[in-house]
PDB file of N, CA and C in Angstrom:
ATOM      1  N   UNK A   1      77.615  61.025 137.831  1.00  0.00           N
ATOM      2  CA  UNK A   1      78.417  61.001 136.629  1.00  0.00           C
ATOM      3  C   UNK A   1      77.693  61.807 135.553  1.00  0.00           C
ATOM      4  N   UNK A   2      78.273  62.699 134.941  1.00  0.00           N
ATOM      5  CA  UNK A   2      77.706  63.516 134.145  1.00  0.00           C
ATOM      6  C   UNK A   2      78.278  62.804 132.479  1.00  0.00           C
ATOM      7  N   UNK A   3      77.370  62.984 131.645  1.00  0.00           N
ATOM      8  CA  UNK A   3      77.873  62.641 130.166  1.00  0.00           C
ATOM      9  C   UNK A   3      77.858  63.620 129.396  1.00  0.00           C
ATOM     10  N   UNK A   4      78.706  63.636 128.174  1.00  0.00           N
ATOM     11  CA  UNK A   4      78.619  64.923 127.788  1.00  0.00           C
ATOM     12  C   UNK A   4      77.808  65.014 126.262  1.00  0.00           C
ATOM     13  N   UNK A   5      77.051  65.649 125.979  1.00  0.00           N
ATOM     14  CA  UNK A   5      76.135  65.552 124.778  1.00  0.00           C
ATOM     15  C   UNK A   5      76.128  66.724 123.379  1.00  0.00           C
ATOM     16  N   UNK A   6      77.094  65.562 122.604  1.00  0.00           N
ATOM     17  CA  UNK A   6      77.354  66.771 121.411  1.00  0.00           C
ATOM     18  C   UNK A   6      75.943  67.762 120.914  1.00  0.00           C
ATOM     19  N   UNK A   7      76.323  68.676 120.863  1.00  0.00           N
ATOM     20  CA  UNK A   7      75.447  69.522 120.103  1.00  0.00           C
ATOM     21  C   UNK A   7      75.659  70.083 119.095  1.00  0.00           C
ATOM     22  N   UNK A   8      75.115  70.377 118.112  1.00  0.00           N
ATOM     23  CA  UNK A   8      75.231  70.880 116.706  1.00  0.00           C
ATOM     24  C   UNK A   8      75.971  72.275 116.744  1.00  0.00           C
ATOM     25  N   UNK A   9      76.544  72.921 115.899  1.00  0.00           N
ATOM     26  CA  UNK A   9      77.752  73.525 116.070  1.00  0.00           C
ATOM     27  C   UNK A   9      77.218  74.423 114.744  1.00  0.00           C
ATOM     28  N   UNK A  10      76.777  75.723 115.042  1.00  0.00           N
ATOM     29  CA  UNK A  10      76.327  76.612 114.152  1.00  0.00           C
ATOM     30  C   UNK A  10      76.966  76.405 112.787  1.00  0.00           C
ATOM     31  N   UNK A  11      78.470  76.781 112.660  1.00  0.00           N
ATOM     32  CA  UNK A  11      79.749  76.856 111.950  1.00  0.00           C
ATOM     33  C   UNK A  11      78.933  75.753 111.269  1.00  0.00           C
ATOM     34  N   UNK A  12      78.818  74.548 111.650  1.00  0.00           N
ATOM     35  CA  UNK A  12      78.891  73.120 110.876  1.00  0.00           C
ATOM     36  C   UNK A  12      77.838  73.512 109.986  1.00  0.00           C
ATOM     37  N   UNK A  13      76.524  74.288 110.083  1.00  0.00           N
ATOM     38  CA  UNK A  13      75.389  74.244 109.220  1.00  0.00           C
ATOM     39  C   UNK A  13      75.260  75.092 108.384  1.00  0.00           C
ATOM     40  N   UNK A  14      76.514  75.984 108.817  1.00  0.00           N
ATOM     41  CA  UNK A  14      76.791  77.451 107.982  1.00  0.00           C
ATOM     42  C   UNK A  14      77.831  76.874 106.678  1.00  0.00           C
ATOM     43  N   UNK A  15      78.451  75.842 107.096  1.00  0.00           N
ATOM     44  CA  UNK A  15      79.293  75.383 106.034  1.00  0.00           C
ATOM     45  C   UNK A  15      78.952  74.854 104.457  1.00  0.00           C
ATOM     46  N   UNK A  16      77.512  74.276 105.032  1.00  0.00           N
ATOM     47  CA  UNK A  16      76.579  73.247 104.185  1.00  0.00           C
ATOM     48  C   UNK A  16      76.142  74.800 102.818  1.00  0.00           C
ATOM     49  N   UNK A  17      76.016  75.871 103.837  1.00  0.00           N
ATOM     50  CA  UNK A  17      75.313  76.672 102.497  1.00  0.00           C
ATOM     51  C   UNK A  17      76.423  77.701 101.902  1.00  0.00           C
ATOM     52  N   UNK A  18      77.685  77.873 102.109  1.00  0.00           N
ATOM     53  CA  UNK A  18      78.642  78.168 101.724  1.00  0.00           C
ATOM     54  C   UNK A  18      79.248  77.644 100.437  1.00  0.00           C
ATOM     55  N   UNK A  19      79.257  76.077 100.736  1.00  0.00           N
ATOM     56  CA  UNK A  19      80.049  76.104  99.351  1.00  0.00           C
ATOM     57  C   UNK A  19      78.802  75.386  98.117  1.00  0.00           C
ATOM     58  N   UNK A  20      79.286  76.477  97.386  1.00  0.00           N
ATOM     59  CA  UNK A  20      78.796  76.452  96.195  1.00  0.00           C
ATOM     60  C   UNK A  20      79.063  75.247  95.329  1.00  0.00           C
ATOM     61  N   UNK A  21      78.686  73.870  94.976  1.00  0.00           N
ATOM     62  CA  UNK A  21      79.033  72.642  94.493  1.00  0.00           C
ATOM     63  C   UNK A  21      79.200  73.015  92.796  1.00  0.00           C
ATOM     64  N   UNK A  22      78.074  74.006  92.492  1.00  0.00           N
ATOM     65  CA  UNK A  22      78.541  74.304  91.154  1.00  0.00           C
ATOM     66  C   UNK A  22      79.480  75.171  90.354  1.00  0.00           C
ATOM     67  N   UNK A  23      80.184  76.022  91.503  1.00  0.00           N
ATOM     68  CA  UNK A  23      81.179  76.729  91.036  1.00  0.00           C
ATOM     69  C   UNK A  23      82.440  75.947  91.405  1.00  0.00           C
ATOM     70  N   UNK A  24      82.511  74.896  92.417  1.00  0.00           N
ATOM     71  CA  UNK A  24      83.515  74.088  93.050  1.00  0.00           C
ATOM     72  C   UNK A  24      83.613  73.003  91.402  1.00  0.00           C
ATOM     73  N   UNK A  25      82.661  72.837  91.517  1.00  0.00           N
ATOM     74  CA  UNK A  25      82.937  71.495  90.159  1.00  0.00           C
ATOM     75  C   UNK A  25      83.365  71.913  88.989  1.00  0.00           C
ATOM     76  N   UNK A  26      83.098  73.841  88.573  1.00  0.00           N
ATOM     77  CA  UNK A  26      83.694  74.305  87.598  1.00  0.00           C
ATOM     78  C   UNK A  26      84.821  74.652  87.454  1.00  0.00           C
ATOM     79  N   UNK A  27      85.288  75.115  88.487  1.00  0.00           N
ATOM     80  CA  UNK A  27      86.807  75.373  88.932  1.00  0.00           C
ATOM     81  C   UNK A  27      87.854  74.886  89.562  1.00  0.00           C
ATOM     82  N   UNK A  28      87.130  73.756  90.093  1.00  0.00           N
ATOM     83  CA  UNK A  28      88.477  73.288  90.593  1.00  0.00           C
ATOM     84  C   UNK A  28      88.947  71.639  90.247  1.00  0.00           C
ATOM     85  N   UNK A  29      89.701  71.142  90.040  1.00  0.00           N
ATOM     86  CA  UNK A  29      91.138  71.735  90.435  1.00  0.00           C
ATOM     87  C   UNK A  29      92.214  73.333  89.306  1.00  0.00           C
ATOM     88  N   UNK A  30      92.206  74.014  89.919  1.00  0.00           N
ATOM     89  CA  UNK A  30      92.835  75.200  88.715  1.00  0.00           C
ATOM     90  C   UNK A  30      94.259  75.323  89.500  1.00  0.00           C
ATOM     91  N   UNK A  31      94.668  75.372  88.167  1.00  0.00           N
ATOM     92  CA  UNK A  31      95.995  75.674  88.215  1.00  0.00           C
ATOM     93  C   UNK A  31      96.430  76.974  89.062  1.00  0.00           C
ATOM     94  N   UNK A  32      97.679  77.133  89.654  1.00  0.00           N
ATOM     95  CA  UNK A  32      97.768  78.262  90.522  1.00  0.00           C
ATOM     96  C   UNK A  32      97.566  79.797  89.911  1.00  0.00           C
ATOM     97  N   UNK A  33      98.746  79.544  88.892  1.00  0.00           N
ATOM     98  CA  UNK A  33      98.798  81.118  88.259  1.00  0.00           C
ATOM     99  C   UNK A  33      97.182  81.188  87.285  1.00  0.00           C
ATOM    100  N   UNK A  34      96.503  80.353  87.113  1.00  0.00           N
ATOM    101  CA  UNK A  34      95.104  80.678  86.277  1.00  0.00           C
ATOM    102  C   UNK A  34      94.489  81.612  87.890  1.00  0.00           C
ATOM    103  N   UNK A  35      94.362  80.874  88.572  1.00  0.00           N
ATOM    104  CA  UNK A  35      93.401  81.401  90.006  1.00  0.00           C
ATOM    105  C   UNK A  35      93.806  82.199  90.238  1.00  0.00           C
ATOM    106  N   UNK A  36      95.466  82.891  90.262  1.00  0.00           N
ATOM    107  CA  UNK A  36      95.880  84.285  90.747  1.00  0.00           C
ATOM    108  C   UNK A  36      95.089  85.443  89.866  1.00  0.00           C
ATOM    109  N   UNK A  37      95.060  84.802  88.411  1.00  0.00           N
ATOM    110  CA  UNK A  37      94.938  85.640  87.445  1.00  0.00           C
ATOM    111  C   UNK A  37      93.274  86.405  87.955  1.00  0.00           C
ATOM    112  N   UNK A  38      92.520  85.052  88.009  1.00  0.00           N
ATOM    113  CA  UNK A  38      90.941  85.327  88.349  1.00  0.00           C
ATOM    114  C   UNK A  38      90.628  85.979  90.004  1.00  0.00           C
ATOM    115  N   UNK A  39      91.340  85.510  90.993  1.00  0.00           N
ATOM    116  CA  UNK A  39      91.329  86.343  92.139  1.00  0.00           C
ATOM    117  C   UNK A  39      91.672  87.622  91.535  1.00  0.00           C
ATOM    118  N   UNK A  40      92.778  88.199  91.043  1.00  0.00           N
ATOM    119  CA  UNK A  40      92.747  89.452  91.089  1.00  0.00           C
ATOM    120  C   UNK A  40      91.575  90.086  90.339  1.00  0.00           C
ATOM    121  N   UNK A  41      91.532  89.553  88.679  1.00  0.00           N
ATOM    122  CA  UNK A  41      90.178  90.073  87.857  1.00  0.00           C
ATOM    123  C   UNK A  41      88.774  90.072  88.998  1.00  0.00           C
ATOM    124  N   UNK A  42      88.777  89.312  89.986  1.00  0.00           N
ATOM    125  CA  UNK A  42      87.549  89.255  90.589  1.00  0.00           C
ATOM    126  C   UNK A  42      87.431  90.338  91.500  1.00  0.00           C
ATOM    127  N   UNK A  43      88.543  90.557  92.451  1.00  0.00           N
ATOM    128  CA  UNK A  43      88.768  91.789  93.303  1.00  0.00           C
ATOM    129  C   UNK A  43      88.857  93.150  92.544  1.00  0.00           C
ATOM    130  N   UNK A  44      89.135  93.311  91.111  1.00  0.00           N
ATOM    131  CA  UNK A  44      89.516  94.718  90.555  1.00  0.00           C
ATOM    132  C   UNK A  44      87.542  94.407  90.347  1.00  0.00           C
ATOM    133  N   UNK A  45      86.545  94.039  89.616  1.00  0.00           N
ATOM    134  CA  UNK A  45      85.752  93.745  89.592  1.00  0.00           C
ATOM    135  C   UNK A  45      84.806  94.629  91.222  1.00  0.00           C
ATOM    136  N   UNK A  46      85.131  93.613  91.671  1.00  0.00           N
ATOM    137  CA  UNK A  46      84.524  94.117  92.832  1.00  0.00           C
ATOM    138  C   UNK A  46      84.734  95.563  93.243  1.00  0.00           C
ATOM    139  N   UNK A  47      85.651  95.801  93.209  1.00  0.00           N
ATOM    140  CA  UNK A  47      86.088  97.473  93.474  1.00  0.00           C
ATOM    141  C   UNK A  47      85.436  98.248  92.830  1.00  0.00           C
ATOM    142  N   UNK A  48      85.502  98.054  91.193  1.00  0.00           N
ATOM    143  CA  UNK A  48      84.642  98.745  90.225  1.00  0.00           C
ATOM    144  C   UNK A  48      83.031  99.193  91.035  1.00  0.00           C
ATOM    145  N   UNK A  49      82.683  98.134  91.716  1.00  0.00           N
ATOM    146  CA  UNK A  49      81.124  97.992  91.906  1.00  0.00           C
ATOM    147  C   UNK A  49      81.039  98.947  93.406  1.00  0.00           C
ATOM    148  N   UNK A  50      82.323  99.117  93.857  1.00  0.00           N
ATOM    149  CA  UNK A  50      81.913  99.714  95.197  1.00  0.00           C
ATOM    150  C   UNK A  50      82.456  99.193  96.825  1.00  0.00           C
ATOM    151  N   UNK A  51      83.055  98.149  96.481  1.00  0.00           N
ATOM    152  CA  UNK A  51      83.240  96.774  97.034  1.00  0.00           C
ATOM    153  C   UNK A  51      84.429  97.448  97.949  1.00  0.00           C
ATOM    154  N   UNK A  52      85.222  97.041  99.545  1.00  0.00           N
ATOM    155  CA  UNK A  52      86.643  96.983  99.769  1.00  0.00           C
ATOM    156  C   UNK A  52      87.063  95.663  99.740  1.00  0.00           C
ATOM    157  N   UNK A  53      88.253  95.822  98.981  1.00  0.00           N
ATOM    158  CA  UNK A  53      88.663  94.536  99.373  1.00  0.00           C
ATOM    159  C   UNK A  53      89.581  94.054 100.002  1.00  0.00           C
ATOM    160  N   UNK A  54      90.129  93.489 101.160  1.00  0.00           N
ATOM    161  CA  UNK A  54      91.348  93.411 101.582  1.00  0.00           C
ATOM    162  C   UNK A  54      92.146  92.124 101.261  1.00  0.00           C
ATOM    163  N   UNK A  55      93.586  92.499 101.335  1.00  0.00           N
ATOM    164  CA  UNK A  55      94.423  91.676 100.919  1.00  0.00           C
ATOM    165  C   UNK A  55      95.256  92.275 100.218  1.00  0.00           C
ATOM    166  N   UNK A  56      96.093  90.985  99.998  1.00  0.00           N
ATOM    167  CA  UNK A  56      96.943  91.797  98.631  1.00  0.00           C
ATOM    168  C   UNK A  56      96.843  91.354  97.190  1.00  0.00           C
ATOM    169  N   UNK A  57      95.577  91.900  96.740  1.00  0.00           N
ATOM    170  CA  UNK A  57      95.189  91.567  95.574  1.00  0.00           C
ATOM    171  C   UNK A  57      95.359  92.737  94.948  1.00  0.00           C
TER     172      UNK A  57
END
């Protein structure tokens, strides 16, 4: 009989340093059209610097 033995899951530890708790606690919950406004200012931003960005921003 074989058992099966979870193992840690890269993704899971990559998650931990992803989100940012202090930009999460500053921003959210935001209203939709405020966040459209700042996604786009953030993507024209980025472009300025050199950046691609995809989507439809």
């Amino acid at each position: 009989m074989t058992t099966s033995k979870k193992t840690e899951n890269p993704a899971d530890r990559k998650r931990e340093y992803l989100i940012r708790k202090d930009l999460y606690e500053f921003y959210n919950p935001m209203p939709l059209l405020e966040s459209l406004i700042l996604e786009r200012d953030l993507a024209d931003e980025l472009r300025q610097q050199g950046h691609t960005i995809l989507g439809g921003h």
